[in-house]
C-alpha atoms as a PDB file:
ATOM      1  CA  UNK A   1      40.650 -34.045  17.499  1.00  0.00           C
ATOM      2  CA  UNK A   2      38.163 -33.460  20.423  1.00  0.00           C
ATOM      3  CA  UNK A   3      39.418 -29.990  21.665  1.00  0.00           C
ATOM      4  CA  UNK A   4      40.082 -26.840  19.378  1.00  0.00           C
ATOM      5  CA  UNK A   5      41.241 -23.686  20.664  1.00  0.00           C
ATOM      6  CA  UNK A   6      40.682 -20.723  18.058  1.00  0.00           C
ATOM      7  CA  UNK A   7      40.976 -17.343  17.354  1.00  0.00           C
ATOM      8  CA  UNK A   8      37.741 -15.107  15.876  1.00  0.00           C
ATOM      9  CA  UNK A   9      38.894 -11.804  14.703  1.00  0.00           C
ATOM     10  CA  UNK A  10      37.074  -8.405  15.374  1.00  0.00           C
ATOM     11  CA  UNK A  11      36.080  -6.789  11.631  1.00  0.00           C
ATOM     12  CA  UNK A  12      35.343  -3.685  10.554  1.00  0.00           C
ATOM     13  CA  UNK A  13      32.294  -3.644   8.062  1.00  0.00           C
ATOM     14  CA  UNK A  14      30.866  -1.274   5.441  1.00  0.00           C
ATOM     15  CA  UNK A  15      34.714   0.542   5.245  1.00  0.00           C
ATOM     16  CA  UNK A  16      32.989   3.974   4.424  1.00  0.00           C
ATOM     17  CA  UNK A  17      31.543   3.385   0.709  1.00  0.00           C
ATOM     18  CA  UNK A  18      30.681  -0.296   1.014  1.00  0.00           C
ATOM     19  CA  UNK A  19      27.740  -0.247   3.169  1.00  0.00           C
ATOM     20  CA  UNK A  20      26.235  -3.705   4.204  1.00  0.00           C
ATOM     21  CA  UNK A  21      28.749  -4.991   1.378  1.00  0.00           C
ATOM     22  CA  UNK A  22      32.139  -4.800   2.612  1.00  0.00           C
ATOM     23  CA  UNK A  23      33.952  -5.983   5.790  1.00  0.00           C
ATOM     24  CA  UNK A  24      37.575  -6.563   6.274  1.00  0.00           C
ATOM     25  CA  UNK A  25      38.995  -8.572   9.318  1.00  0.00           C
ATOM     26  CA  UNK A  26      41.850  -7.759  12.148  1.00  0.00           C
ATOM     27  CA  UNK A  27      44.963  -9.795  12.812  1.00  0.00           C
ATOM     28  CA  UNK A  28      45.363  -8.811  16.201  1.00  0.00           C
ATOM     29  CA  UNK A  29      41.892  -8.311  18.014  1.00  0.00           C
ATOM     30  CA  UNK A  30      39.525 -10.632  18.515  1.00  0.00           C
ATOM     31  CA  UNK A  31      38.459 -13.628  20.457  1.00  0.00           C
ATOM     32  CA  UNK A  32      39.940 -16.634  21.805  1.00  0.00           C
ATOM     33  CA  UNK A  33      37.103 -19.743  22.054  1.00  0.00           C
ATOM     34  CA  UNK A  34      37.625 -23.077  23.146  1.00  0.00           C
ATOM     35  CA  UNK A  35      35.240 -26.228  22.524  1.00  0.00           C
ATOM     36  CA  UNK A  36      35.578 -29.736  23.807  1.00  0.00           C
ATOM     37  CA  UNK A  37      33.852 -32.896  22.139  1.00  0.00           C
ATOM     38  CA  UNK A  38      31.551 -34.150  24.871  1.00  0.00           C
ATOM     39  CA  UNK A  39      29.711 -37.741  24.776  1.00  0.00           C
ATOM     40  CA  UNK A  40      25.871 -36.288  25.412  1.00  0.00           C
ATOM     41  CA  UNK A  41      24.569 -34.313  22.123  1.00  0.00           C
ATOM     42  CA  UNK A  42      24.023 -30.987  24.202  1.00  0.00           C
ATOM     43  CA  UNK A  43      25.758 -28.098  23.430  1.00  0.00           C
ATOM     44  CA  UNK A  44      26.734 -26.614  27.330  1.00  0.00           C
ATOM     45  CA  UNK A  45      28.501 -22.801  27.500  1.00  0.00           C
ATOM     46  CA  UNK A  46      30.584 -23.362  30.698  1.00  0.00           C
ATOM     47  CA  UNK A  47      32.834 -20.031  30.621  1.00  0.00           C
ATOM     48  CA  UNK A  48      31.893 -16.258  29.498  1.00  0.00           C
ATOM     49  CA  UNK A  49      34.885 -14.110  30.084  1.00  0.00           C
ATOM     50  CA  UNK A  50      34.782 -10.213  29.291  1.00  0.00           C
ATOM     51  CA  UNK A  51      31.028  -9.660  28.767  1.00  0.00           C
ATOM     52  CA  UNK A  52      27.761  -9.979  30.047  1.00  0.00           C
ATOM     53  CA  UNK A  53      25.949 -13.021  27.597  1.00  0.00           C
ATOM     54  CA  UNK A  54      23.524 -15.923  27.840  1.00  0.00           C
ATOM     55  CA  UNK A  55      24.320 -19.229  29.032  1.00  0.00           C
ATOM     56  CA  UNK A  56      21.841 -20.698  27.665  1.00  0.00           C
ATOM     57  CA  UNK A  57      22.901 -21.993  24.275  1.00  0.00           C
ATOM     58  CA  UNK A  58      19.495 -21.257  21.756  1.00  0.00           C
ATOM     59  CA  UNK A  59      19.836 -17.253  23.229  1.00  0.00           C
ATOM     60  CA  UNK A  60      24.021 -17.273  22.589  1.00  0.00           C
ATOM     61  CA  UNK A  61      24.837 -17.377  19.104  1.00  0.00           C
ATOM     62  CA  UNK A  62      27.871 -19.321  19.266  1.00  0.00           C
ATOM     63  CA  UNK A  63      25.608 -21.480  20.998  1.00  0.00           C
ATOM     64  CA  UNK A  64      23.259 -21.143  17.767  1.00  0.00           C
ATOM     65  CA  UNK A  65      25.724 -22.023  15.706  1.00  0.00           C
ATOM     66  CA  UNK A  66      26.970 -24.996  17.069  1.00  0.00           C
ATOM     67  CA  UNK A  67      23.149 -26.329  17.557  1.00  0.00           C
ATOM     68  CA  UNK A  68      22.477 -25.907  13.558  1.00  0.00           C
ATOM     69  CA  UNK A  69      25.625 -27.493  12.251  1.00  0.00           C
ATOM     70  CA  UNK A  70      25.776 -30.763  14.934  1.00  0.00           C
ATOM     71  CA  UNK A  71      21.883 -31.282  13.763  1.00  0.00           C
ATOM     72  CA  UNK A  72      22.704 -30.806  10.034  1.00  0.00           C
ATOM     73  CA  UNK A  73      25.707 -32.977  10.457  1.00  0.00           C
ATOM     74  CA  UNK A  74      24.022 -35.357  12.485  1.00  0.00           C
ATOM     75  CA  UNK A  75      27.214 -35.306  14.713  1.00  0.00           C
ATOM     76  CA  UNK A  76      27.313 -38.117  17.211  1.00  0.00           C
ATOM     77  CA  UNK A  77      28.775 -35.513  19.991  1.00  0.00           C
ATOM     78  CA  UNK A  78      27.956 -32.814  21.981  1.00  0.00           C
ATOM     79  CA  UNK A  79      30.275 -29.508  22.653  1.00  0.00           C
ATOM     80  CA  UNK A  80      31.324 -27.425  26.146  1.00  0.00           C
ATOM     81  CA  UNK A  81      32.745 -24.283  24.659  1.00  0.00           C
ATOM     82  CA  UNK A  82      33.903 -21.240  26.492  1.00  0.00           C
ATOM     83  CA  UNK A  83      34.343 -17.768  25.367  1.00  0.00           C
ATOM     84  CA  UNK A  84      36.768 -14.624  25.879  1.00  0.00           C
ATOM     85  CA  UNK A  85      35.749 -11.873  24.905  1.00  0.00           C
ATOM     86  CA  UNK A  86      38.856  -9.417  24.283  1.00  0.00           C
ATOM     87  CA  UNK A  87      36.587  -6.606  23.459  1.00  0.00           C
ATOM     88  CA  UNK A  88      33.006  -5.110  24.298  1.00  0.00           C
ATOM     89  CA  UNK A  89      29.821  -6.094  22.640  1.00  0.00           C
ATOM     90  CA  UNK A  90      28.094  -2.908  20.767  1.00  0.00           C
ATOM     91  CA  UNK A  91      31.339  -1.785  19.694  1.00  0.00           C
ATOM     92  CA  UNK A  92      30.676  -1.755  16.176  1.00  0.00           C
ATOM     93  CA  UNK A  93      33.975  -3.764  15.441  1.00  0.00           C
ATOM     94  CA  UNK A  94      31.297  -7.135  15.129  1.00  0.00           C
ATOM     95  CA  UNK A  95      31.639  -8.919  18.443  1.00  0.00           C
ATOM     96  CA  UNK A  96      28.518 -11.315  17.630  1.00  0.00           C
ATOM     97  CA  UNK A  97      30.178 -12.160  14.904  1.00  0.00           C
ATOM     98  CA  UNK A  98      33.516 -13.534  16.070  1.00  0.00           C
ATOM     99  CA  UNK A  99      31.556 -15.709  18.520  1.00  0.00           C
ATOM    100  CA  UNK A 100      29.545 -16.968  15.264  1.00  0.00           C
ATOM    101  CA  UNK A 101      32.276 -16.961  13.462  1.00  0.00           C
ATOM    102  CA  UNK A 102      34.688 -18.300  15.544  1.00  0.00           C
ATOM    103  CA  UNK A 103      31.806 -21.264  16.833  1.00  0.00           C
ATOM    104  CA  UNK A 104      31.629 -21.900  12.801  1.00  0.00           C
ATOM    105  CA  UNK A 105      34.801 -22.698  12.259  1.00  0.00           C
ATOM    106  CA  UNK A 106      35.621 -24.589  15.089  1.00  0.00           C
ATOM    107  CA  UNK A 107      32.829 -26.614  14.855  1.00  0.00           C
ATOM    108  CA  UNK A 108      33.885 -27.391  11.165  1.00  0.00           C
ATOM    109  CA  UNK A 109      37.231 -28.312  12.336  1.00  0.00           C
ATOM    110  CA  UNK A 110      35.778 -30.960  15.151  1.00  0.00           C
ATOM    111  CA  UNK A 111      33.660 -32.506  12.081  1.00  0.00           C
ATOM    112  CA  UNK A 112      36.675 -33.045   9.566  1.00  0.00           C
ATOM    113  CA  UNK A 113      35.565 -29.898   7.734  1.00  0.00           C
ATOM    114  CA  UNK A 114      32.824 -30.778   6.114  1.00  0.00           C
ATOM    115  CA  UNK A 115      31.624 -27.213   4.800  1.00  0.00           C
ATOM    116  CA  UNK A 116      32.702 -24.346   3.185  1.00  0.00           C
ATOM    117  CA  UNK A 117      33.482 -21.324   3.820  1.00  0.00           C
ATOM    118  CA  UNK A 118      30.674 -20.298   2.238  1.00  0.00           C
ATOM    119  CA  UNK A 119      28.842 -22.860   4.159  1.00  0.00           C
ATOM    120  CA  UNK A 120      30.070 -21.893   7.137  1.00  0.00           C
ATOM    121  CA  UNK A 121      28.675 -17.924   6.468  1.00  0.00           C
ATOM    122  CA  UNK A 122      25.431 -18.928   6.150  1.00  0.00           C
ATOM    123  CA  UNK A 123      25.905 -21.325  10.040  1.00  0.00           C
ATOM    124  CA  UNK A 124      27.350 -17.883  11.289  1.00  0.00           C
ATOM    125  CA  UNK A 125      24.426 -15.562  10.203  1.00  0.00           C
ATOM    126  CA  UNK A 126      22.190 -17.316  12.104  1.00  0.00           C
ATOM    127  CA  UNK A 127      23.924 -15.953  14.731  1.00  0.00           C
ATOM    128  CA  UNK A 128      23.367 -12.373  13.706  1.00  0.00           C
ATOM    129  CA  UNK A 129      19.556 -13.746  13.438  1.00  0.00           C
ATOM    130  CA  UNK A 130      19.762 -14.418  16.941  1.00  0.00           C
ATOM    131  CA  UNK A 131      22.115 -11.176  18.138  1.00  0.00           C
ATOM    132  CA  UNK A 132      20.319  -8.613  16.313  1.00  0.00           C
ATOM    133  CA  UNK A 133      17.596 -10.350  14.041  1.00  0.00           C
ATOM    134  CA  UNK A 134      19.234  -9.611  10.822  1.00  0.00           C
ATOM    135  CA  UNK A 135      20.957 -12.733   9.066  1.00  0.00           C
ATOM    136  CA  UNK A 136      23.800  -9.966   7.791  1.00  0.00           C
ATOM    137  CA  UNK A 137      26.689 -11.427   6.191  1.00  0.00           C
ATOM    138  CA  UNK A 138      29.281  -9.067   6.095  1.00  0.00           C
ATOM    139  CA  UNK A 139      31.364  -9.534   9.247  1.00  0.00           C
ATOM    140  CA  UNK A 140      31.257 -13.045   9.295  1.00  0.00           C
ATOM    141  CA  UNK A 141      32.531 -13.390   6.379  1.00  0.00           C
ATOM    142  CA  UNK A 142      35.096 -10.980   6.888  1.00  0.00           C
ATOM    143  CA  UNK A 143      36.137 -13.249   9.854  1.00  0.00           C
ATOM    144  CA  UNK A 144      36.131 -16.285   8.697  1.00  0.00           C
ATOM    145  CA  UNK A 145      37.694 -15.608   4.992  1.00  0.00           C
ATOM    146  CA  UNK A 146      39.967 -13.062   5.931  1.00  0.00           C
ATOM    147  CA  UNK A 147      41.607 -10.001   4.665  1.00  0.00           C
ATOM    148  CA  UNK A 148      38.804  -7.834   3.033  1.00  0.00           C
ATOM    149  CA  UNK A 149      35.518  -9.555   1.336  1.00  0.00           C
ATOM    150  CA  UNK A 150      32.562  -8.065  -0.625  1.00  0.00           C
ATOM    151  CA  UNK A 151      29.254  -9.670  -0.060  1.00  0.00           C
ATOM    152  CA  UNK A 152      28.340  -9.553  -3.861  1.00  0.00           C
ATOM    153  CA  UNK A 153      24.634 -11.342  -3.149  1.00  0.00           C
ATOM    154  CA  UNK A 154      22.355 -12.637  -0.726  1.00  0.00           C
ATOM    155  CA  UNK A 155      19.985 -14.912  -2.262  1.00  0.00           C
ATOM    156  CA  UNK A 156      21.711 -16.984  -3.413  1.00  0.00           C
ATOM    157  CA  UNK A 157      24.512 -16.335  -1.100  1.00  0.00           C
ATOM    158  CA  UNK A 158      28.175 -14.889  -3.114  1.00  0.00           C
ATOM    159  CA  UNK A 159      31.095 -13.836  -1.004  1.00  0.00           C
ATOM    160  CA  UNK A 160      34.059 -12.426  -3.017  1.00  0.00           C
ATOM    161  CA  UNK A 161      37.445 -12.023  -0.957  1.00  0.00           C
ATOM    162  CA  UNK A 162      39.256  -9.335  -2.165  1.00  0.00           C
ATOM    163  CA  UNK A 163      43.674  -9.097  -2.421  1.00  0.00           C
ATOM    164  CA  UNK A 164      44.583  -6.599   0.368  1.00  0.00           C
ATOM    165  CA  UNK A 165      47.676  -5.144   0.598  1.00  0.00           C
ATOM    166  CA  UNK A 166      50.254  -6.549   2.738  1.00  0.00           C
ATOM    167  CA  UNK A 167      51.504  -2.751   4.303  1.00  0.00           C
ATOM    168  CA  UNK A 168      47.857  -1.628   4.877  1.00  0.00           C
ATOM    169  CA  UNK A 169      46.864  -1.175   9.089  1.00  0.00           C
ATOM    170  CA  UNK A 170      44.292   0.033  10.815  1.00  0.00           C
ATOM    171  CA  UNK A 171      43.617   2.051  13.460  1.00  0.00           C
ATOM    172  CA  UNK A 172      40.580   2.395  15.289  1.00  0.00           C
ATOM    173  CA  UNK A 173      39.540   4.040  18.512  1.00  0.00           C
ATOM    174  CA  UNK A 174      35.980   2.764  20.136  1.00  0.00           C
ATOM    175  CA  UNK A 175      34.200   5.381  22.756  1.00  0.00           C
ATOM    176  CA  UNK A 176      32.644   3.608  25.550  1.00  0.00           C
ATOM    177  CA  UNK A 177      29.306   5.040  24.335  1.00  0.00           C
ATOM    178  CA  UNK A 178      26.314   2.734  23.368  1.00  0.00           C
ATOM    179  CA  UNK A 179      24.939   2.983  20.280  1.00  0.00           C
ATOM    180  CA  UNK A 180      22.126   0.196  19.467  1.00  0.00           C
ATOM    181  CA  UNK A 181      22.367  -1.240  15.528  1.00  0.00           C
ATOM    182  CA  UNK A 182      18.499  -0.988  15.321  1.00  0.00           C
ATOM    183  CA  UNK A 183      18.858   2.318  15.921  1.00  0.00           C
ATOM    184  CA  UNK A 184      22.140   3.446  13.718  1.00  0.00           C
ATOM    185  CA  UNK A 185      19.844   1.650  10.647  1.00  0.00           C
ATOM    186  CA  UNK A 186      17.249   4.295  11.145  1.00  0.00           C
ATOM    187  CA  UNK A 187      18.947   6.926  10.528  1.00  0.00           C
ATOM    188  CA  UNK A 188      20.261   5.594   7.089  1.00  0.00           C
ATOM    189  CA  UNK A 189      17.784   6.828   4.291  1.00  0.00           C
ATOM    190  CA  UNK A 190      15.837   4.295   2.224  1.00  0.00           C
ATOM    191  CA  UNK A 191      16.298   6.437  -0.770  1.00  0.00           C
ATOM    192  CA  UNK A 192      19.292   8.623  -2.414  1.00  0.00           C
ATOM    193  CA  UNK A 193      19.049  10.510  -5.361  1.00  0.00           C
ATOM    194  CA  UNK A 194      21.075   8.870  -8.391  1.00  0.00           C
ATOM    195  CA  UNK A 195      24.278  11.430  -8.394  1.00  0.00           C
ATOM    196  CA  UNK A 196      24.715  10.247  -5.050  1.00  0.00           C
ATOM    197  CA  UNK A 197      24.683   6.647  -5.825  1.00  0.00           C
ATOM    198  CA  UNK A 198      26.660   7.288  -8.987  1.00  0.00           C
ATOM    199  CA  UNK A 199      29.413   8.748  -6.577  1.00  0.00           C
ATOM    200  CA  UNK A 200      28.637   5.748  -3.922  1.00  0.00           C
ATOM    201  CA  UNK A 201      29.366   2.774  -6.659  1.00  0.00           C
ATOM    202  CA  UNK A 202      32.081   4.453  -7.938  1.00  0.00           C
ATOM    203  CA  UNK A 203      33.846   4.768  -4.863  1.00  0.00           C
ATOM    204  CA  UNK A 204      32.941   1.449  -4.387  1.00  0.00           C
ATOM    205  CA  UNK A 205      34.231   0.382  -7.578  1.00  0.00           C
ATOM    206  CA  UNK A 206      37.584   2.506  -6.893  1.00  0.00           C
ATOM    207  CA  UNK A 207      38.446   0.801  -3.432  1.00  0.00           C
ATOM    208  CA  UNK A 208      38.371  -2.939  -4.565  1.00  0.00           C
ATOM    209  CA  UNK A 209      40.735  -1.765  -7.702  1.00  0.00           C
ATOM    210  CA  UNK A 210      42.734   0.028  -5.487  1.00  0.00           C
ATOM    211  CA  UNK A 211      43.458  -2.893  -2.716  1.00  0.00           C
ATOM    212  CA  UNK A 212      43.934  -5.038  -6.181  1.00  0.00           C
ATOM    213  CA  UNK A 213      46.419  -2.805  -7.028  1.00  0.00           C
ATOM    214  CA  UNK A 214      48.370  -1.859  -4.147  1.00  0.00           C
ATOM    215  CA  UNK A 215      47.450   1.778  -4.947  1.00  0.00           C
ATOM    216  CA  UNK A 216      47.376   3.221  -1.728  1.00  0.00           C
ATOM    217  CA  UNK A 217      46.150   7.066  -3.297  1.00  0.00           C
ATOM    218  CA  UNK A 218      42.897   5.284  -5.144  1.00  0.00           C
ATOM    219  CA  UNK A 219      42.179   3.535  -1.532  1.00  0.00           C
ATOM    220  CA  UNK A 220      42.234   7.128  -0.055  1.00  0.00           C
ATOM    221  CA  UNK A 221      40.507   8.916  -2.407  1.00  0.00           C
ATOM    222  CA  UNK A 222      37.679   6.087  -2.504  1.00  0.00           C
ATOM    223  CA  UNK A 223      37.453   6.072   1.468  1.00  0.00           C
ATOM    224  CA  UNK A 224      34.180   8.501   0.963  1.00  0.00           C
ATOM    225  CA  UNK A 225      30.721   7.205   2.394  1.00  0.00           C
ATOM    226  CA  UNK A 226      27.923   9.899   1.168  1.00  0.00           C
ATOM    227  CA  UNK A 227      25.456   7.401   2.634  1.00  0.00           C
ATOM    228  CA  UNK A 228      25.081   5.699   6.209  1.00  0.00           C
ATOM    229  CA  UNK A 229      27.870   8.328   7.503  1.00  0.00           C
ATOM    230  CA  UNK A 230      26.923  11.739   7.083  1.00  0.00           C
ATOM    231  CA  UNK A 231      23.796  10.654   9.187  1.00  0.00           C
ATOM    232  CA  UNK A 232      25.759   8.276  11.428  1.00  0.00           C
ATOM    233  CA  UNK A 233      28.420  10.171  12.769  1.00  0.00           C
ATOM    234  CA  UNK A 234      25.844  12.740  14.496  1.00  0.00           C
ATOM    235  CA  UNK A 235      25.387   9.825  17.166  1.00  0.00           C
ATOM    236  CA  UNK A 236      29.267   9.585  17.725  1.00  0.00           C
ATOM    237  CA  UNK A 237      31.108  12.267  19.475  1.00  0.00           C
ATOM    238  CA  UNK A 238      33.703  14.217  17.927  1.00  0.00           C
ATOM    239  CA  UNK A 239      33.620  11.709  14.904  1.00  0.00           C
ATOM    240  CA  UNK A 240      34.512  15.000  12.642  1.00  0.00           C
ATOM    241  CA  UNK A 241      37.920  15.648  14.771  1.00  0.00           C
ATOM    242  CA  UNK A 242      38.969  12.049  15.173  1.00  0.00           C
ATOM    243  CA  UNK A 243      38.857  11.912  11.016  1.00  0.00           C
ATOM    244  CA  UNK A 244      40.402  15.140  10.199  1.00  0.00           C
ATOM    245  CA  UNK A 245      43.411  14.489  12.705  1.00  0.00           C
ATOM    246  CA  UNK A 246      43.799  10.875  11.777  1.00  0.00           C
ATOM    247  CA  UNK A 247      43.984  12.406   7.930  1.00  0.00           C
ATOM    248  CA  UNK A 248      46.221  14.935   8.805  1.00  0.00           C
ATOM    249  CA  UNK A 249      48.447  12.873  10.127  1.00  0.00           C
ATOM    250  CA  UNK A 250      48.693  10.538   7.201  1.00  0.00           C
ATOM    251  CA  UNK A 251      45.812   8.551   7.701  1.00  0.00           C
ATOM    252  CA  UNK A 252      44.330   7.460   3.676  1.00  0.00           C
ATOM    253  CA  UNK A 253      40.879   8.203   5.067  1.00  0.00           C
ATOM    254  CA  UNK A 254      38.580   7.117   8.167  1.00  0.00           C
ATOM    255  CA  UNK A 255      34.963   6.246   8.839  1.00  0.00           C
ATOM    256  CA  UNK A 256      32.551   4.325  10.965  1.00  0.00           C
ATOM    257  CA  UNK A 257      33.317   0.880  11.645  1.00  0.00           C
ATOM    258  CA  UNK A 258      30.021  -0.967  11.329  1.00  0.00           C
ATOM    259  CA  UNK A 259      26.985   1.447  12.802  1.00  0.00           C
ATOM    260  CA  UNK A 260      29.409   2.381  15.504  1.00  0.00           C
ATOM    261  CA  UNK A 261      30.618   4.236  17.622  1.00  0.00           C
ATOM    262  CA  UNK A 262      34.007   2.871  16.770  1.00  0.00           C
ATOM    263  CA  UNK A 263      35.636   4.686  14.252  1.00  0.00           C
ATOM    264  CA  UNK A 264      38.374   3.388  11.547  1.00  0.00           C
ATOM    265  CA  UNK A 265      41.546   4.610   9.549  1.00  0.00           C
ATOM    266  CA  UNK A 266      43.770   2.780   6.987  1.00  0.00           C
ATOM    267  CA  UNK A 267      47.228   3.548   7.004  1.00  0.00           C
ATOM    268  CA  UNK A 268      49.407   2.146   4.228  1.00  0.00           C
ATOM    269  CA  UNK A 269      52.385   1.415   7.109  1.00  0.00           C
ATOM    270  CA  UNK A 270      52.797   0.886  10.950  1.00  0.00           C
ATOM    271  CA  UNK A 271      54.239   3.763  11.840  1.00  0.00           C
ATOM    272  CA  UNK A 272      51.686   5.703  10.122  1.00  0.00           C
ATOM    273  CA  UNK A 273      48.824   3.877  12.056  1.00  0.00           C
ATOM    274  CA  UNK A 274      50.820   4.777  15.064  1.00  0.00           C
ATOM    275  CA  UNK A 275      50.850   8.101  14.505  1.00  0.00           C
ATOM    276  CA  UNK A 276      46.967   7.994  13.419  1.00  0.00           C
ATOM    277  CA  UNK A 277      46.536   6.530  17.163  1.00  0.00           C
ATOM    278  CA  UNK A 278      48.426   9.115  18.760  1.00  0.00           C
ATOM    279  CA  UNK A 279      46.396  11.807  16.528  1.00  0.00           C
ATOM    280  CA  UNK A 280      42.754  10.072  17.925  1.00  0.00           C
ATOM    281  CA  UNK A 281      44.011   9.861  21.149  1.00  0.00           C
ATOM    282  CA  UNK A 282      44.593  13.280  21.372  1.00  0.00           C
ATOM    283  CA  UNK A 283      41.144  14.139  20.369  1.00  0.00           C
ATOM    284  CA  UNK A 284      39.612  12.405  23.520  1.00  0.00           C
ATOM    285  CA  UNK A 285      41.680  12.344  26.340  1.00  0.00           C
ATOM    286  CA  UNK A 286      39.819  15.331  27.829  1.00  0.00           C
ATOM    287  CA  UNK A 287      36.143  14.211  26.244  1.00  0.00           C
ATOM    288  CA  UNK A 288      34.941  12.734  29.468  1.00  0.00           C
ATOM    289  CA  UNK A 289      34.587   9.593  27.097  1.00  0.00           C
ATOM    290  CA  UNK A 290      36.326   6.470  27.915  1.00  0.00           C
ATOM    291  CA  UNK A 291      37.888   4.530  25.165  1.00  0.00           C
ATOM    292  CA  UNK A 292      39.603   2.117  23.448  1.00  0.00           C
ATOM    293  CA  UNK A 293      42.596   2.272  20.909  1.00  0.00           C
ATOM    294  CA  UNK A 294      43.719  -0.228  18.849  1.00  0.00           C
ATOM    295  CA  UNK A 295      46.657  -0.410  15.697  1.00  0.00           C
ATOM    296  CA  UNK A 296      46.218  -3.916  13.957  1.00  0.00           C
ATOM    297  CA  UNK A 297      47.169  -5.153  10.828  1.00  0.00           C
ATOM    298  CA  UNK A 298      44.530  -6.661   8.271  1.00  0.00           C
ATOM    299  CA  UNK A 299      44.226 -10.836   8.957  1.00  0.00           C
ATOM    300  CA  UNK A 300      45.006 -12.628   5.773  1.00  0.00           C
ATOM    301  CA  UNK A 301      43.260 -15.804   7.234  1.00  0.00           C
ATOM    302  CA  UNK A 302      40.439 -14.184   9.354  1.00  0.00           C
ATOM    303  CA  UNK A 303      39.501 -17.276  12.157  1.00  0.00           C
ATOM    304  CA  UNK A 304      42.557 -19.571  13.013  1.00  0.00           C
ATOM    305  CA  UNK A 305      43.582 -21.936  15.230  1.00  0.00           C
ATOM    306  CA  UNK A 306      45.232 -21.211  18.188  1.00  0.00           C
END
């Protein structure tokens, strides 16, 4: 094999109560990357499609990626790769890391997979070293194990993937707003009182039983962040209508998808989602905002091959 073409989903992380522990990945955003053996040892980023990003491959993080894992595996070849990006960078739906991700993977696939998947998180959050200066694992691995995942530990390193039910879709609807990670972590307090993280775990707790059991009402009821959103959503406009309408229209609950400004909802069918969409879209047609919408099933298998 000397050319791979893949597939690097978007992924929603935290899902309301899991904050910096849970992530889940789409099946039908994302972003298509392609990478060609070469026969020098350099890693060279000849296309960028649909955003504004480095060439130069130590400042891009798929470029980061494939750098660490051809010097670990002392590859004998070098890569071209070229990215698409099918949607915007700052979105909150973890566009650094489907280029990580996606680079991860790929690169694995060009070696005879030789790693993990849990090897390959740890390549891919040295990309989110170099995107954002945090080595946060809970979007890559939501891309590249699919469906949902828990990051259970960080040192060392434990990634639990988690059953998700085959019915469930999400909706999601990102403003064209800007709203910097650095800053959507400041606003998250260091310290909450102990009913509140009673509540927090619980909910926590709740959710993974409920996508273990297919029980859609325990998934809805457990969709409740008392932590990163109730300070979050003040940076994303009309975050309160968007929830409340997608809820009202069957939604099982919404939140923020990573620190924003995209916002989620679950849906236990298709049609529901749709009508979820519909329900969001309403709520900003006449903001002033631009924005995205997007329905998507959950992506069993998170990166694939195109």
């Amino acid at each position: 094999m000397n050319q791979i073409r893949v597939f690097s989903p978007a992924t929603v992380a935290n899902v309301s109560c899991g904050y910096d522990a849970m992530g889940f990945a789409l099946e039908t955003l994302g972003d298509d990357m392609i990478f060609t053996k070469t026969d020098s040892k350099d890693v060279v980023i000849s296309k960028i499609e649909g955003a504004n990003l480095p060439y130069e491959a130590n400042k891009n993080v798929a470029g980061v990626v494939a750098l660490l894992m051809l010097e670990d595996s002392k590859a004998n070849f070098g890569l071209d790769i070229q990215i698409f990006k099918n949607f915007k960078p700052g979105s909150g739906l973890g566009s650094s890391a489907a280029s990580a991700s996606g680079t991860a993977f790929a690169v694995n696939h060009l070696l005879g997979n030789k790693y993990s998947n849990l090897e390959l998180t740890k390549f891919a959050m040295q990309g989110e070293v170099a995107a954002c200066g945090s080595a946060i694992a809970d979007n890559v691995a939501a891309a590249i194990y699919g469906g949902f995942i828990l990051v259970k530990n960080y040192e060392p390193l434990d990634i639990v993937s988690i059953p998700t039910p085959t019915n469930l879709v999400a909706t999601i609807i990102h403003p064209q707003i800007e709203i910097k990670t650095e800053d959507a972590r400041k606003v998250v307090p260091t310290q909450i009182d102990l009913k509140t993280a009673i509540t927090q775990w619980s909910n926590v707790g709740g959710l993974i039983s409920g996508l273990h059991r297919n029980d859609f009402d325990l998934i809805g009821r457990c969709l409740v962040d008392l932590v990163a959103e109730p300070n979050r959503k003040k940076l994303i406009p009309l975050f309160d209508d968007v929830k409340q309408s997608a809820i009202a229209v069957g939604a099982l609950g919404a939140g923020i998808s990573g620190s924003g400004p995209s916002i989620f909802a679950l849906s236990k069918n298709l049609e529901t989602a749709q009508k979820v969409e519909a329900a969001m879209d309403a709520v900003y047609k006449n903001s002033g905002i631009d924005y995205n919408t997007y329905v998507s099933h959950i992506s069993k298998t998170g990166t694939r091959i195109q």
